[in-house]
Protein backbone atom coordinates (compact mmCIF):
# COMPACT_ATOMS: atom_id res chain seq x y z
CA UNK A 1 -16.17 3.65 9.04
CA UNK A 2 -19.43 1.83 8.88
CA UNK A 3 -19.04 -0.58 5.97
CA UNK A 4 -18.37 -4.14 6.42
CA UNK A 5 -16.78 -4.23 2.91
CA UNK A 6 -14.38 -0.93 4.31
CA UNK A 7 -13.61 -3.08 7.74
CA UNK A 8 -13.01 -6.21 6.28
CA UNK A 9 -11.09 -4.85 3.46
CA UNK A 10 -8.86 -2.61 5.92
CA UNK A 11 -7.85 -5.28 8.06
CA UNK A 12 -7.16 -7.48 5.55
CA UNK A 13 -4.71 -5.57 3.20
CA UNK A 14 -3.26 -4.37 6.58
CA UNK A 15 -2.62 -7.77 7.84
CA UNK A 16 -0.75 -8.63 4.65
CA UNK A 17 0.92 -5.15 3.88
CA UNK A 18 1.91 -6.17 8.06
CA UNK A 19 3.32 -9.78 6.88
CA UNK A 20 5.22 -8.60 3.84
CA UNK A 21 6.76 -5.64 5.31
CA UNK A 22 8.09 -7.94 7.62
CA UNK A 23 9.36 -10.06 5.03
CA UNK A 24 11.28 -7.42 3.19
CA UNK A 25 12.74 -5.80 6.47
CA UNK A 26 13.55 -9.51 8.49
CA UNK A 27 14.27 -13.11 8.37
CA UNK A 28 12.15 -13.74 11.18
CA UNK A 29 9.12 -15.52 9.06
CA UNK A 30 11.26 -16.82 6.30
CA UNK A 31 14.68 -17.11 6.13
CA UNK A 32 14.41 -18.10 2.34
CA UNK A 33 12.01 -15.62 1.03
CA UNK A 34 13.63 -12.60 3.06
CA UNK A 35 17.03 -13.79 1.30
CA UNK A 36 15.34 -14.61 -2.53
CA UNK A 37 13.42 -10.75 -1.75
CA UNK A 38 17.50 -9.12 -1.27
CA UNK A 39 18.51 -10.59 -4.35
CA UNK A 40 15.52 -9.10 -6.24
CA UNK A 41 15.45 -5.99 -4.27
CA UNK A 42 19.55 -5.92 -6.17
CA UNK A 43 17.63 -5.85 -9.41
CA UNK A 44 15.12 -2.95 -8.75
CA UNK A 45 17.53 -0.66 -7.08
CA UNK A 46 19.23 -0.47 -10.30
CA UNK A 47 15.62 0.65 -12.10
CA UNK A 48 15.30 2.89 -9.66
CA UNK A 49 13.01 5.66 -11.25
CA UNK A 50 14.92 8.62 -9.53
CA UNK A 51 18.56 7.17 -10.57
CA UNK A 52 17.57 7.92 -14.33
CA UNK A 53 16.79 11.64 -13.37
CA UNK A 54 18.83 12.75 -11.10
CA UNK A 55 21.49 10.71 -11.01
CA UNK A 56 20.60 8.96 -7.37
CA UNK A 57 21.78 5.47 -7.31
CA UNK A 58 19.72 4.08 -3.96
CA UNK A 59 21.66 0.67 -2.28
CA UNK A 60 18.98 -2.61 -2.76
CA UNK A 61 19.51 -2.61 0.99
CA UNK A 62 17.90 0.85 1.78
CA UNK A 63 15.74 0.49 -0.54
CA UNK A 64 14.01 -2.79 0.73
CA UNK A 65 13.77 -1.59 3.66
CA UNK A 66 12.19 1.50 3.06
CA UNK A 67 9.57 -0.01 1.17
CA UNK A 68 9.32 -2.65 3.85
CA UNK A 69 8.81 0.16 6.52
CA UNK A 70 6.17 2.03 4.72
CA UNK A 71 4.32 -1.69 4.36
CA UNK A 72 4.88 -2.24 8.06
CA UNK A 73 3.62 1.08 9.32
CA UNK A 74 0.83 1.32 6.74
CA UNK A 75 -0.47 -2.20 7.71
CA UNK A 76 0.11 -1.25 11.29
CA UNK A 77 -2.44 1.81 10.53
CA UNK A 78 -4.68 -0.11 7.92
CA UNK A 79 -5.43 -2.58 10.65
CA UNK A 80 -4.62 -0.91 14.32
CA UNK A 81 -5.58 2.84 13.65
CA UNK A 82 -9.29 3.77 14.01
CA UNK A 83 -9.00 7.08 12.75
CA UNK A 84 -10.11 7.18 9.22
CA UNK A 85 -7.96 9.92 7.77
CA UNK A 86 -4.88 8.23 9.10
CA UNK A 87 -6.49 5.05 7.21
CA UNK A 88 -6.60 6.95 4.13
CA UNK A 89 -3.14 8.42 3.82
CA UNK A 90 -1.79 4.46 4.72
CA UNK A 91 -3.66 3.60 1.52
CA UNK A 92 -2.74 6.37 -0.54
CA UNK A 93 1.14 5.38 0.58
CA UNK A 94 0.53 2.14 -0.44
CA UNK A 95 -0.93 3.03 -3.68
CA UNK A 96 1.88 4.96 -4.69
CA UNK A 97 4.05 2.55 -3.25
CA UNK A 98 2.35 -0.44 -5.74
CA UNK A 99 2.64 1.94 -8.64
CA UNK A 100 6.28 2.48 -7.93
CA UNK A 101 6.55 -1.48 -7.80
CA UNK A 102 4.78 -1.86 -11.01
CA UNK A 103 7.10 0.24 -12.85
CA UNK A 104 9.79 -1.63 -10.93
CA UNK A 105 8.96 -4.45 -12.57
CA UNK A 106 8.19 -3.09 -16.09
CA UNK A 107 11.20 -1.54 -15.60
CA UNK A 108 13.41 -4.92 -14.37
CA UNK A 109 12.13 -6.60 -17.26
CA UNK A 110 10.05 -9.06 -15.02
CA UNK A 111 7.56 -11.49 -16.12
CA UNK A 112 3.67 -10.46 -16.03
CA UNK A 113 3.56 -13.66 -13.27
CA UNK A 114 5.87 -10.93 -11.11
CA UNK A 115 3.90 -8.01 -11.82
CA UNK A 116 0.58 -9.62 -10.85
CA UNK A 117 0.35 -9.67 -7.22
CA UNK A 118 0.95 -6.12 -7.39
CA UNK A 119 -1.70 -4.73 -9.94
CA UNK A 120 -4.06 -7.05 -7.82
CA UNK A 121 -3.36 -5.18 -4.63
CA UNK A 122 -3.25 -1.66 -6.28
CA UNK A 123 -6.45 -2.69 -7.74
CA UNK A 124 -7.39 -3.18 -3.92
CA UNK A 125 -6.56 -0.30 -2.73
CA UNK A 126 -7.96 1.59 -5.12
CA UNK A 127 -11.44 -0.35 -3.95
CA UNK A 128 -10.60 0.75 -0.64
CA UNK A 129 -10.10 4.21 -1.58
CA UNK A 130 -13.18 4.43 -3.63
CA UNK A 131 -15.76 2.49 -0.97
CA UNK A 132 -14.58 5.16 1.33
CA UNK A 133 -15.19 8.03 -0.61
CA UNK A 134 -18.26 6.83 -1.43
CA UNK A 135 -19.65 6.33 2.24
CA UNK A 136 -17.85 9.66 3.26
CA UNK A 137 -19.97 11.01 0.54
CA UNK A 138 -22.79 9.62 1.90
CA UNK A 139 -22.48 10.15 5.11
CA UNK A 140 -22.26 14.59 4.13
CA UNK A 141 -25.28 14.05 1.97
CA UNK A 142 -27.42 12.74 5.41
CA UNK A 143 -25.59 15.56 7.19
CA UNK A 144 -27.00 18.02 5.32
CA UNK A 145 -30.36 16.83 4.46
CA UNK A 146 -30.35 16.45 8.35
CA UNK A 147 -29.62 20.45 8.79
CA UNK A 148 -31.78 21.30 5.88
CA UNK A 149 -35.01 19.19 7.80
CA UNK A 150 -33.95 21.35 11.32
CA UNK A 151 -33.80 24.43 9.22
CA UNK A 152 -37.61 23.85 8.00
């Protein structure tokens, strides 16, 4: 990982993936956020994409903190982990985690205001993902121009 953009970006969405996992799972930050974030989390259970296919009704409670674990363990790995495939499957999670939350709010009927903060962090990591591929990309293209010059 040898962009600054990559770095900076890593640790930072991991810091606040970190803080609002937190949030969703315990009071321990905010006693009045963690309680307004179970009466919303009420709301999106019911919108629950699989509970219109198969008939899977998920409880708001299991379902906050699920989403708050996969925050809390992706952060943990955004921030913590130095191994960059385990980076990259904590963003992909997250991705598909911020896509699920968009349609959750679609879904809810939720003001664009609500939807917001999550298109801005999918939009994010989706930066993330791309500045990533692109060095990785990179970095084969000087591996192999590397073994083509020993080859000559």
């Amino acid at each position: 990982m040898g962009s600054i953009a990559l770095k900076s970006l890593s640790v930072l969405l991991g810091i606040f993936f970190l803080f609002v996992g937190i949030l969703k799972i315990s009071p321990v930050i905010s006693k009045e956020l963690h309680k307004d974030l179970r009466k919303d989390y009420v709301k999106y259970a019911k919108v629950f994409p699989l509970s219109k296919i198969i008939d899977f009704k998920i409880p708001a409670k299991w379902y906050r903190r699920a989403i708050g674990g996969i925050e809390v363990l992706s952060g943990i790995c955004l921030t913590f982990v130095p191994i960059r495939n385990i980076k990259q499957g904590a963003n992909i999670i997250l991705l598909v985690s911020h896509l699920l939350a968009i349609y959750t709010h679609y879904a809810a009927k939720d003001k664009f205001e609500r939807m917001a903060p999550s298109l801005v962090f999918l939009f994010m990591l989706a930066g993330r993902l791309v500045i990533d591929y692109q060095l990785r990309r990179k970095e084969l293209a000087e591996i192999a121009e590397t073994k083509a010059q020993k080859q000559d």
